[in-house]
C-alpha atoms as a PDB file:
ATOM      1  CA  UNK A   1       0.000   0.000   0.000  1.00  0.00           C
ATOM      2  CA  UNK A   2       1.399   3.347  -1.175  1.00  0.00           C
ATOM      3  CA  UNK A   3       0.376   7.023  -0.001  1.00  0.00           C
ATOM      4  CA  UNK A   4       0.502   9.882  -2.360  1.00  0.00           C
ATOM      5  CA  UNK A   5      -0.033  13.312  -1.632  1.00  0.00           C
ATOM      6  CA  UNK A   6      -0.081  16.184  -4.274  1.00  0.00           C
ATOM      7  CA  UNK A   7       1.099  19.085  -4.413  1.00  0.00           C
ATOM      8  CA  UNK A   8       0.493  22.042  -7.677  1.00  0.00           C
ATOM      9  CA  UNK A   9       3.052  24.528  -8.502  1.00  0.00           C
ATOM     10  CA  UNK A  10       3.054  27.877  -9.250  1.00  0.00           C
ATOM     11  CA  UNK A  11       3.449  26.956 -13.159  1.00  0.00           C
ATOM     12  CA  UNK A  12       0.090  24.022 -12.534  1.00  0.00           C
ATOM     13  CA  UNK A  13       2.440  21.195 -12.690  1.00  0.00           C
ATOM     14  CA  UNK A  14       1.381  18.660  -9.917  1.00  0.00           C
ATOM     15  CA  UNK A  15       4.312  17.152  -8.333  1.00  0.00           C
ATOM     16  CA  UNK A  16       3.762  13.494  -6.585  1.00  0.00           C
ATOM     17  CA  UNK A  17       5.138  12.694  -3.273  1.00  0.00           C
ATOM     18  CA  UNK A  18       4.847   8.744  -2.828  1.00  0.00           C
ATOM     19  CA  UNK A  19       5.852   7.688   0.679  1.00  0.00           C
ATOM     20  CA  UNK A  20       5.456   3.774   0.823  1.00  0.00           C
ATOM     21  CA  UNK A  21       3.397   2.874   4.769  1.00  0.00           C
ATOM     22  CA  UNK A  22       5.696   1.039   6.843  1.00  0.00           C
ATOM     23  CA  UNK A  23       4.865  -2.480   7.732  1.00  0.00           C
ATOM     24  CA  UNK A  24       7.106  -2.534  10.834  1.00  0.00           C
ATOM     25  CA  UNK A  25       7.940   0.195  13.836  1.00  0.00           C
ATOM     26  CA  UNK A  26      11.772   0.879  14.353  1.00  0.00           C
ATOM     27  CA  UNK A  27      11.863   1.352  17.869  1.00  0.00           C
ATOM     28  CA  UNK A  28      13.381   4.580  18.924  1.00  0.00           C
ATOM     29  CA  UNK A  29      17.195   4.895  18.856  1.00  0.00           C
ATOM     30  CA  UNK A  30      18.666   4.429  22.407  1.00  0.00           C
ATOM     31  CA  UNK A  31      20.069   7.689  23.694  1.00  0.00           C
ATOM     32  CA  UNK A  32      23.640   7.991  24.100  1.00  0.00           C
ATOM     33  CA  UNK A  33      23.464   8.605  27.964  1.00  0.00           C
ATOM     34  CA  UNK A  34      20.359   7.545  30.324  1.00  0.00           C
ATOM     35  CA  UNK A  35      20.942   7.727  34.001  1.00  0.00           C
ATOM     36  CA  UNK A  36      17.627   6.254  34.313  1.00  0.00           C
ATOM     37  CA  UNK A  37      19.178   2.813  33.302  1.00  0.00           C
ATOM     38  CA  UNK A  38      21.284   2.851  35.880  1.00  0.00           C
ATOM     39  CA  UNK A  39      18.912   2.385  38.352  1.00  0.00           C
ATOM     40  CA  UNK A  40      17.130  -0.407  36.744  1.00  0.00           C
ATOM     41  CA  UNK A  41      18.184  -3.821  38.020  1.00  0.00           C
ATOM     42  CA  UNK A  42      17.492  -4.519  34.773  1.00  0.00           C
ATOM     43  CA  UNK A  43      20.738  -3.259  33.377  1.00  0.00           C
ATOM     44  CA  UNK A  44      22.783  -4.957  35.925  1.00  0.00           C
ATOM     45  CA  UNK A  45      21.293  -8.584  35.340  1.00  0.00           C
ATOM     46  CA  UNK A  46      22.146  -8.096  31.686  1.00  0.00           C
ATOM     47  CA  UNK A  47      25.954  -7.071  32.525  1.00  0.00           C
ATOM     48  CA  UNK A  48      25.568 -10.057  35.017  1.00  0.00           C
ATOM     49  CA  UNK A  49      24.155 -12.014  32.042  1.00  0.00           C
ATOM     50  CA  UNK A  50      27.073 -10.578  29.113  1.00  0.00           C
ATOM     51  CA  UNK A  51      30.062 -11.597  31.758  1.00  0.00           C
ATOM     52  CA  UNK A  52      28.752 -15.484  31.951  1.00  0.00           C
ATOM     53  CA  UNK A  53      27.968 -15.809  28.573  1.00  0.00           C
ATOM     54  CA  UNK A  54      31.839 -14.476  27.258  1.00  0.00           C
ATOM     55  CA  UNK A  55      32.926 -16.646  30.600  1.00  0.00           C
ATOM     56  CA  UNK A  56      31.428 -20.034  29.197  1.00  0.00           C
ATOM     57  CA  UNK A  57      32.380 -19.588  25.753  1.00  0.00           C
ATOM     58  CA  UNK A  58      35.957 -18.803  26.583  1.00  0.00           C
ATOM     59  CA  UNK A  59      36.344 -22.024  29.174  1.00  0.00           C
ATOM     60  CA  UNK A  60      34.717 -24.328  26.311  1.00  0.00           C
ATOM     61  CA  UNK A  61      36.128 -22.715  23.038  1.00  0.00           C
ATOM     62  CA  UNK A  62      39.876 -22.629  24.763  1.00  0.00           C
ATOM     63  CA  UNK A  63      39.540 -26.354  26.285  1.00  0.00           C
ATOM     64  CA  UNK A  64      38.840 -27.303  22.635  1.00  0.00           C
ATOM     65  CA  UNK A  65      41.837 -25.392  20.801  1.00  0.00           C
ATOM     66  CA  UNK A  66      44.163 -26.793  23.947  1.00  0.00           C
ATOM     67  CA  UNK A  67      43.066 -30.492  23.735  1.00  0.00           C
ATOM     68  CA  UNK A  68      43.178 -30.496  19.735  1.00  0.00           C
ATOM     69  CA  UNK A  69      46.207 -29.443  20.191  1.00  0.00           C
ATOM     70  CA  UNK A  70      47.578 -31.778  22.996  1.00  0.00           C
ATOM     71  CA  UNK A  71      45.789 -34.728  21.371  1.00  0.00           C
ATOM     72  CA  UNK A  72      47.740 -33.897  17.986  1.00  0.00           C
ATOM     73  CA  UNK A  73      50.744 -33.480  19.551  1.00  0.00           C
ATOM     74  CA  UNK A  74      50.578 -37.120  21.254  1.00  0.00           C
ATOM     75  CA  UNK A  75      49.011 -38.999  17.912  1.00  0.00           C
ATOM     76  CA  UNK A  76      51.495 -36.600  15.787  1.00  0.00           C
ATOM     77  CA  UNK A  77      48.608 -36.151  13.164  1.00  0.00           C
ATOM     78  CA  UNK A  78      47.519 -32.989  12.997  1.00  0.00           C
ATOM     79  CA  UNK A  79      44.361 -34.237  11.743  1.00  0.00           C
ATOM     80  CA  UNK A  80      43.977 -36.564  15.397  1.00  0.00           C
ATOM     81  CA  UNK A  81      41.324 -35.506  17.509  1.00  0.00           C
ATOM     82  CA  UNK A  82      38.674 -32.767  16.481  1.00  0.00           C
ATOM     83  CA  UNK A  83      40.828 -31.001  14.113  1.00  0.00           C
ATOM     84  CA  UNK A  84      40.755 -27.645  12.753  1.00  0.00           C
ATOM     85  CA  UNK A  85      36.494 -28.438  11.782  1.00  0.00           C
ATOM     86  CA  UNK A  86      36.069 -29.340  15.351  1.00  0.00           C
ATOM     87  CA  UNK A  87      37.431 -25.991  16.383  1.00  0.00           C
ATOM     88  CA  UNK A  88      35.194 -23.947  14.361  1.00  0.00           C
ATOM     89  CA  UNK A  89      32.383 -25.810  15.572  1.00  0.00           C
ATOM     90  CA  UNK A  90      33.035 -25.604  18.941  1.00  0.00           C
ATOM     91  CA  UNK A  91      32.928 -21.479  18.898  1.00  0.00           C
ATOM     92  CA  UNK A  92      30.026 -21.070  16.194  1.00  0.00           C
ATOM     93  CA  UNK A  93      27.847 -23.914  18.134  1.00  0.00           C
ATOM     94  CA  UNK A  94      28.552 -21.868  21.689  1.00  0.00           C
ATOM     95  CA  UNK A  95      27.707 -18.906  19.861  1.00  0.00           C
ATOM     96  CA  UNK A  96      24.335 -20.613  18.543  1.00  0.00           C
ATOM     97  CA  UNK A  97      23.966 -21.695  22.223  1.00  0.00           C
ATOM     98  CA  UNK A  98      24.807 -18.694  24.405  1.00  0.00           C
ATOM     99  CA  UNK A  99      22.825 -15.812  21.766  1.00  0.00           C
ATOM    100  CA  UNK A 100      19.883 -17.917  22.545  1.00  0.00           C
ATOM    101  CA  UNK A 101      20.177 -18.324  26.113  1.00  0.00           C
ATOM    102  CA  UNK A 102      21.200 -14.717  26.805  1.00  0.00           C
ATOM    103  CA  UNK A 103      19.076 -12.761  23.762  1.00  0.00           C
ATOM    104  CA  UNK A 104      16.043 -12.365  25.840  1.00  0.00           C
ATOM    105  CA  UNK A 105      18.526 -10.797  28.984  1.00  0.00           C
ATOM    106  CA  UNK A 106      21.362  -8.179  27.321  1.00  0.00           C
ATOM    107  CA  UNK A 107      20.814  -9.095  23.611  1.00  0.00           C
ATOM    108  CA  UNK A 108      23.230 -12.028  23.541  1.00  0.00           C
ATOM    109  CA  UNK A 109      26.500  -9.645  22.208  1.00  0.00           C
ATOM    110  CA  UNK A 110      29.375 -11.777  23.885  1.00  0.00           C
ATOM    111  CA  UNK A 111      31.456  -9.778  22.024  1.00  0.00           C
ATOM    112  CA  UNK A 112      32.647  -6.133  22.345  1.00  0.00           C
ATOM    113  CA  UNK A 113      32.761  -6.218  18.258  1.00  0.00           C
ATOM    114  CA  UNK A 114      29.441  -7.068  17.964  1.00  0.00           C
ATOM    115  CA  UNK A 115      28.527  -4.490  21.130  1.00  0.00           C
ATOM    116  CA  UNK A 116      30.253  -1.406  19.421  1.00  0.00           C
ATOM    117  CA  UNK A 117      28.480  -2.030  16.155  1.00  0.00           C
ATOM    118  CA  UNK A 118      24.834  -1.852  17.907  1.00  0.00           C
ATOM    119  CA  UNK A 119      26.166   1.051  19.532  1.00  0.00           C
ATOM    120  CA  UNK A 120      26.939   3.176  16.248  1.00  0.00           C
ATOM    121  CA  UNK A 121      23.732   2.386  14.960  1.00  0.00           C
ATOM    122  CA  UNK A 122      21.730   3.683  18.089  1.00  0.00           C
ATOM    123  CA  UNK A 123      20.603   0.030  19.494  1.00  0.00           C
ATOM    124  CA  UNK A 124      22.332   0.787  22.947  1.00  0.00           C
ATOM    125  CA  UNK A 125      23.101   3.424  25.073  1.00  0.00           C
ATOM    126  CA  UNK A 126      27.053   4.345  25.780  1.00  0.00           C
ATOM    127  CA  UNK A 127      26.928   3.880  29.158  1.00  0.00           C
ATOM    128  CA  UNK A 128      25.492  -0.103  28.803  1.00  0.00           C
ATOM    129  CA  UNK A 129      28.024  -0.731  25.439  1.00  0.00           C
ATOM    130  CA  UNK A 130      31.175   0.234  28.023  1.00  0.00           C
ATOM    131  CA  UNK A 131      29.680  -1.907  30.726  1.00  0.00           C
ATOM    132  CA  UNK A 132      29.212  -4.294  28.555  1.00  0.00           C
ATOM    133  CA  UNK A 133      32.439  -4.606  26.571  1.00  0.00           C
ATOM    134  CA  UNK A 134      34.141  -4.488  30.345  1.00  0.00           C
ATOM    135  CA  UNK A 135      31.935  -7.242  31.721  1.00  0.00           C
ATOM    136  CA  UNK A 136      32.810  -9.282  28.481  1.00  0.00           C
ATOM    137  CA  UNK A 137      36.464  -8.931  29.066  1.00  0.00           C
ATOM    138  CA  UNK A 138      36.547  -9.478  32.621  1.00  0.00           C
ATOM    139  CA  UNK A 139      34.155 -12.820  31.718  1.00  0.00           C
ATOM    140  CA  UNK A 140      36.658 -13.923  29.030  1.00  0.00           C
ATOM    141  CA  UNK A 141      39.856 -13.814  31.370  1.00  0.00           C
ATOM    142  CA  UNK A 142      37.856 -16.108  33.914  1.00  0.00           C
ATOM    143  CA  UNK A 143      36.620 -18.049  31.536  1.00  0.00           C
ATOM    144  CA  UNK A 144      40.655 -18.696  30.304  1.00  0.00           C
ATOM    145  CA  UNK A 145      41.434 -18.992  34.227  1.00  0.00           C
ATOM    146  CA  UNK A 146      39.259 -22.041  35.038  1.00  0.00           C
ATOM    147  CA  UNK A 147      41.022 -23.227  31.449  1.00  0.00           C
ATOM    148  CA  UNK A 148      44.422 -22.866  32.900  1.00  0.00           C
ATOM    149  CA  UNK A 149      43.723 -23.624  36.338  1.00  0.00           C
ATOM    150  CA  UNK A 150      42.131 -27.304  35.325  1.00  0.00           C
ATOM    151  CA  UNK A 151      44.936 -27.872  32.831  1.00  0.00           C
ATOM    152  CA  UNK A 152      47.775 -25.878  33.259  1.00  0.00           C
ATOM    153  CA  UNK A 153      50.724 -28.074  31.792  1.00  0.00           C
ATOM    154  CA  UNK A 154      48.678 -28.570  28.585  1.00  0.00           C
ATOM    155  CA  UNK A 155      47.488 -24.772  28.810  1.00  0.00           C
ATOM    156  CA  UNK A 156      51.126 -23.540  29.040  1.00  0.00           C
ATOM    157  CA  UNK A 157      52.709 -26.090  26.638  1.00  0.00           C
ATOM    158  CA  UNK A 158      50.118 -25.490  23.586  1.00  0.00           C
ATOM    159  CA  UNK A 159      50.129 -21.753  23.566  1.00  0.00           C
ATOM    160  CA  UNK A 160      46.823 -20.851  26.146  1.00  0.00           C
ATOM    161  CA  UNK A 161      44.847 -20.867  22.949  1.00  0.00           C
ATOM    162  CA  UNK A 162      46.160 -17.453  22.428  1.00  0.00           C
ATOM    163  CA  UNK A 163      45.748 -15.544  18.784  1.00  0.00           C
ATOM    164  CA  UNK A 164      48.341 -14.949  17.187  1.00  0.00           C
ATOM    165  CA  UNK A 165      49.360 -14.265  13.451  1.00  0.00           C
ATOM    166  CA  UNK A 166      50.622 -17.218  11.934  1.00  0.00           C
ATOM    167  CA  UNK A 167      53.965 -17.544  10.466  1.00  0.00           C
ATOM    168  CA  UNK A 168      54.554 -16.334   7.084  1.00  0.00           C
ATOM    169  CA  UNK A 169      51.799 -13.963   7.097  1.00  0.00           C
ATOM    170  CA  UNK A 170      52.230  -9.901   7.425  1.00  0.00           C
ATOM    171  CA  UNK A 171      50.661  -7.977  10.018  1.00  0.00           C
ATOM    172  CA  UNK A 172      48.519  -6.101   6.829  1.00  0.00           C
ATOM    173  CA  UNK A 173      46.960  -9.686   6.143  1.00  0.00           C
ATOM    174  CA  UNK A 174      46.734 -10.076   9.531  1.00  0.00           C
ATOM    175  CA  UNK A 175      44.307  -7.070  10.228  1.00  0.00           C
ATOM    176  CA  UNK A 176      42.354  -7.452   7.117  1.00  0.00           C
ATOM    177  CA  UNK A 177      41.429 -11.450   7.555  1.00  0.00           C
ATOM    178  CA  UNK A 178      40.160  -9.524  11.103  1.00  0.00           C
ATOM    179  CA  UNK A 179      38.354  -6.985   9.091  1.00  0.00           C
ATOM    180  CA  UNK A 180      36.543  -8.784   7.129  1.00  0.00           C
ATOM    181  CA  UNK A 181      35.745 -11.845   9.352  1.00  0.00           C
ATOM    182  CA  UNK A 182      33.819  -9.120  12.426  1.00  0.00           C
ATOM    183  CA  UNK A 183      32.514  -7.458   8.856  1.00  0.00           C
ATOM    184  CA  UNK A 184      30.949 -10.570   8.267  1.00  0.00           C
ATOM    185  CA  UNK A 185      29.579 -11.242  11.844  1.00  0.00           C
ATOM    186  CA  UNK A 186      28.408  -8.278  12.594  1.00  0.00           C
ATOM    187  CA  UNK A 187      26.646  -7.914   9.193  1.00  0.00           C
ATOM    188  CA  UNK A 188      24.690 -10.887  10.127  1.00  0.00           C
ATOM    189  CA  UNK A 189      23.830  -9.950  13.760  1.00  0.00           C
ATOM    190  CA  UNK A 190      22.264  -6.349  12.150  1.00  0.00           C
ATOM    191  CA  UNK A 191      20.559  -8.218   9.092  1.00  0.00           C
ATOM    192  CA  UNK A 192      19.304 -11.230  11.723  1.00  0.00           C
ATOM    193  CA  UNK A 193      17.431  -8.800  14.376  1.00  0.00           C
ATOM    194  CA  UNK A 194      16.204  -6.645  11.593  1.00  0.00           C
ATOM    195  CA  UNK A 195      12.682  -5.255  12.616  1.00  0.00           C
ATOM    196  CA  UNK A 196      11.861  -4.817   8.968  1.00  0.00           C
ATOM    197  CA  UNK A 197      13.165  -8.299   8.127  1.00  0.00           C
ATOM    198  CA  UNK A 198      11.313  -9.551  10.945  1.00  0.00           C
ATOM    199  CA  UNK A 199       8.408  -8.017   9.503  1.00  0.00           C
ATOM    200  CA  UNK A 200       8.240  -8.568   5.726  1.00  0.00           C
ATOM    201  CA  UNK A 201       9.443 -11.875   6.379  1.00  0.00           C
ATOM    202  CA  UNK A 202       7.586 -13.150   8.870  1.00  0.00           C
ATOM    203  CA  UNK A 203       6.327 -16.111   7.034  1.00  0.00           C
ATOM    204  CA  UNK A 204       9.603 -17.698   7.263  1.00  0.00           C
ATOM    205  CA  UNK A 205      10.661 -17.946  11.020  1.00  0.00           C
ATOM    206  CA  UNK A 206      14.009 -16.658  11.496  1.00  0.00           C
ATOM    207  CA  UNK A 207      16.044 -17.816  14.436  1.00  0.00           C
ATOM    208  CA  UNK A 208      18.282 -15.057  14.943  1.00  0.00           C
ATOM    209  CA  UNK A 209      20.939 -17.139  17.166  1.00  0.00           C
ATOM    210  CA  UNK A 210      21.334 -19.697  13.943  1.00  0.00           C
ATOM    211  CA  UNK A 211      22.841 -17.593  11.531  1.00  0.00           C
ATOM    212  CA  UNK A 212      24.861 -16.131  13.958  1.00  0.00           C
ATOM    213  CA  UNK A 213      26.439 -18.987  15.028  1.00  0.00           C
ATOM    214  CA  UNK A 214      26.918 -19.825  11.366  1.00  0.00           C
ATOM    215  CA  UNK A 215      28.610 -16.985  10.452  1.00  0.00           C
ATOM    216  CA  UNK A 216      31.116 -17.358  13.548  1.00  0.00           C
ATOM    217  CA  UNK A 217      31.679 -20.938  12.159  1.00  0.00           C
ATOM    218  CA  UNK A 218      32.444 -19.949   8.904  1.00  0.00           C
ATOM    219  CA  UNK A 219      34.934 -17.591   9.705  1.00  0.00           C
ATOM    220  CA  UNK A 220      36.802 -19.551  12.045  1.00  0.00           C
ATOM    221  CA  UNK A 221      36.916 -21.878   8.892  1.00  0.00           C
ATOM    222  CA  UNK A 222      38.532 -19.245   6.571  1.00  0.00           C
ATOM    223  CA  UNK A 223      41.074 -17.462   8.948  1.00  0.00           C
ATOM    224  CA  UNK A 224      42.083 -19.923  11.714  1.00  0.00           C
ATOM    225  CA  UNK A 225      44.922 -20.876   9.891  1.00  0.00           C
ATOM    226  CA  UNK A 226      46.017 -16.496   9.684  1.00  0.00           C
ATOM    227  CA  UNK A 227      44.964 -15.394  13.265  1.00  0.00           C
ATOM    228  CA  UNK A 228      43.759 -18.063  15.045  1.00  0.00           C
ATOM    229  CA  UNK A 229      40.779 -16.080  14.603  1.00  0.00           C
ATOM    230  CA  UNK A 230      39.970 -13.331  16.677  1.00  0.00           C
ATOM    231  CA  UNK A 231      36.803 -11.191  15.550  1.00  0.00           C
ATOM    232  CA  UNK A 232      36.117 -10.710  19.320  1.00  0.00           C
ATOM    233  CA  UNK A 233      38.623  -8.753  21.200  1.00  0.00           C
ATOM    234  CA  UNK A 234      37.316 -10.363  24.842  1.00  0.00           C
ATOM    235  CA  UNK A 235      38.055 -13.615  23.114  1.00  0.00           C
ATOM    236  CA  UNK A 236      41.832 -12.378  22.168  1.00  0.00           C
ATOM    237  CA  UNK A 237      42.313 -10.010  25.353  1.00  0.00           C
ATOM    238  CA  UNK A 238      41.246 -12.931  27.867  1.00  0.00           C
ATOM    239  CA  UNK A 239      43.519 -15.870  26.241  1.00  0.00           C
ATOM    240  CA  UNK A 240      46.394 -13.152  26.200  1.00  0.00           C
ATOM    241  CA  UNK A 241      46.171 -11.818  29.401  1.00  0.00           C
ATOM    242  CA  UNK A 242      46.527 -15.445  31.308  1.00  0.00           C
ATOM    243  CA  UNK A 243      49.308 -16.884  28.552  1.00  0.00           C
ATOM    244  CA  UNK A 244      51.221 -13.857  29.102  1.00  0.00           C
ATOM    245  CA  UNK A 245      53.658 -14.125  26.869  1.00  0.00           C
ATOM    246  CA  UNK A 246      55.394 -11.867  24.536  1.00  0.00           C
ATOM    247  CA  UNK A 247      54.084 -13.110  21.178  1.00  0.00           C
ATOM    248  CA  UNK A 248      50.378 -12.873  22.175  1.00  0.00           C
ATOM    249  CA  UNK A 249      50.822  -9.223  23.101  1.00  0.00           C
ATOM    250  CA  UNK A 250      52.663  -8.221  20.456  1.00  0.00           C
ATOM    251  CA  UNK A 251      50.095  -8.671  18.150  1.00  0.00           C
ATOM    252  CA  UNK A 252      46.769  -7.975  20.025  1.00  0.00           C
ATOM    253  CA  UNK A 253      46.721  -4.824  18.522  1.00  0.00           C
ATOM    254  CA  UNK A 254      45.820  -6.359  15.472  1.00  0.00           C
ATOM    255  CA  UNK A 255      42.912  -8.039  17.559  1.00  0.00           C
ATOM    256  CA  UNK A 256      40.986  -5.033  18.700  1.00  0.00           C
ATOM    257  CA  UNK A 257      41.408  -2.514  15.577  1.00  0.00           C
ATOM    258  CA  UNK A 258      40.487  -5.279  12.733  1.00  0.00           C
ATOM    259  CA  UNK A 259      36.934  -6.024  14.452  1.00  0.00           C
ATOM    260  CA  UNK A 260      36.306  -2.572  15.393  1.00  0.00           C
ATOM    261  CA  UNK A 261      36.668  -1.409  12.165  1.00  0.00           C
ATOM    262  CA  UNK A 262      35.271  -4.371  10.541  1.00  0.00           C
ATOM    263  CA  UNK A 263      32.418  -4.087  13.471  1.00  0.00           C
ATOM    264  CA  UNK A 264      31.777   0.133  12.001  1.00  0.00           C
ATOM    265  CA  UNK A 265      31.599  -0.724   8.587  1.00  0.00           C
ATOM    266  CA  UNK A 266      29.019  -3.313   9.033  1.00  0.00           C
ATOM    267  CA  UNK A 267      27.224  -0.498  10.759  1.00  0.00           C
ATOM    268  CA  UNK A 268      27.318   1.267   8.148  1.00  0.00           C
ATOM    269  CA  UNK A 269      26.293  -0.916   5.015  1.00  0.00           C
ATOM    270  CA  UNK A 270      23.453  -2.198   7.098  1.00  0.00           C
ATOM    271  CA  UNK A 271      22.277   1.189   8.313  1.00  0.00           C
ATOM    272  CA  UNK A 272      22.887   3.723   5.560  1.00  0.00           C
ATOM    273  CA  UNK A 273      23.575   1.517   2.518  1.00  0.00           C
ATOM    274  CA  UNK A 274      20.967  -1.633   3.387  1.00  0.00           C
ATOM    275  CA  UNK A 275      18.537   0.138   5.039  1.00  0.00           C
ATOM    276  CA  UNK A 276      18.753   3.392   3.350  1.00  0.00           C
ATOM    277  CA  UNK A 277      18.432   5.882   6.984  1.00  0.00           C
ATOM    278  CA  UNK A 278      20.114   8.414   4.653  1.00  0.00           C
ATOM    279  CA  UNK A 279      17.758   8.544   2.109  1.00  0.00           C
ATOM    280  CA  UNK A 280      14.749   7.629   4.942  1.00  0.00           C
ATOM    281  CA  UNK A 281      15.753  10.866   6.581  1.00  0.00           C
ATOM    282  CA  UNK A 282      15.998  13.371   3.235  1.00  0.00           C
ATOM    283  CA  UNK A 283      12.463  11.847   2.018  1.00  0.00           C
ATOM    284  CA  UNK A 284      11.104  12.906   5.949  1.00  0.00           C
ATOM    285  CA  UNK A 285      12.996  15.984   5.317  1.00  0.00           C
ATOM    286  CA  UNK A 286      11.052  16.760   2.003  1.00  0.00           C
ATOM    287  CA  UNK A 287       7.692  15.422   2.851  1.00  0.00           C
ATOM    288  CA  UNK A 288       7.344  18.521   5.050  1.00  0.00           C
ATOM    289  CA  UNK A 289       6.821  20.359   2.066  1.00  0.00           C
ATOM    290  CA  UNK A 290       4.160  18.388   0.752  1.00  0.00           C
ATOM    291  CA  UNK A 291       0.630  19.055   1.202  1.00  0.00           C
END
């Protein structure tokens, strides 16, 4: 259903403004401080609720990497145990897992990526994206802690599950496969908990956890063997702060600036090139003439 309203010039020409009727209502865009929130418990379950989450999928991801990697050590195939697949599985499937357990509570981020790209398009408040991106970090090094602390030889031996670039790759390749993997995550978290897709498409049920997990799996697929994959700097802060060694800090640069930047321009496509706000806002803008 389309809406036109006419409007004559002073020559008699009739210009025609057609505004298609929305089928969906975008909430209103969360303001960028609320001190209201803070006194809603509310708020606090869902930082409660972010630092588990990143907690749990730390202590299973990082128990994966370290016993692929101490089971291929001691079968000397490095296709022994749940290889590389296994791996990828293990962090898209706890993704699946933990955005569906924890959507309902703080919106399921586990990631500070994911967090700072809901952020630039108005779907949180600043105050809640810092707590959250602290709670997730804070979550991931405890998560790495009950790693080390239940296998600490094996922890220390096969590298903490630490990222780190691989050998023979530049730092340039390096911060791109981390561009482009949190591009691709975070394009899918936007495109997944879409109001309008939810909308127009509501004859096909969309569970929004699914593709999410997916796309986490997918990634891990294509850059594991560059970075270890990072495209979640609580995942790469919390498995270098309890390896604590040289090599993991050298490059964790490279694990916070390729998914924020990756994690902005996924804000962008989906907001002003996907969704059009740009255009949205200059039709608003013009329809005020219109009578």
């Amino acid at each position: 259903m389309e809406v036109f309203v006419g409007k004559v010039d002073i020559e008699g020409t009739a210009e025609q403004c057609a505004f298609p009727a929305k089928d969906y209502q975008d909430p209103p865009p969360a303001p960028l401080f609320d001190p209201e929130e803070l006194k809603k418990w509310s708020f606090y379950r869902a930082i409660i609720a972010e630092f588990m989450a990143t907690l749990l999928f730390l202590y299973i991801t990082i128990l994966t990497v370290i016993g692929y990697k101490s089971q291929a050590a001691i079968t000397g195939n490095e296709c022994g145990g749940v290889g590389v697949l296994g791996i990828a599985w293990a962090f898209g499937g706890m993704i699946f897992v933990l955005v569906y357990c924890t959507a309902g509570i703080s919106g399921g981020h586990i990631n500070p990526a994911v967090t700072f790209g809901l952020f630039l398009i108005r779907k949180v408040s600043l105050v809640r994206a810092l707590m959250y991106m602290v709670a997730q970090s804070l979550g991931a090094i405890c998560g790495v802690g009950l790693v080390k602390a239940f296998q600490k030889s094996y922890y220390l031996q096969y590298g903490g599950g630490a990222n780190q670039l691989a050998h023979g790759f530049s730092k340039g390749t390096g911060l791109a496969a981390e561009i482009i993997g949190t591009f691709v995550l975070v394009y899918t978290v936007l495109s997944a908990t879409d109001h309008k897709r939810r909308a127009r498409d509501s004859h096909i049920p969309v569970l929004a956890p699914l593709p999410i997990g997916f796309s986490v799996f997918m990634v891990h697929l294509a850059t594991i063997p560059i970075t270890g994959t990072g495209i979640n700097p609580a995942r790469s802060f919390g498995a270098a702060v309890m390896y604590n060694k040289e090599k993991a800090w050298d490059d964790q640069w490279i694990f916070w600036v390729g998914p924020f930047i990756g994690a902005a321009i996924a804000a962008f496509y989906h907001q002003f090139i996907l969704r059009a706000s740009t255009v949205k806002a200059l039709g608003s803008f013009r329809s005020t003439h219109c009578t």
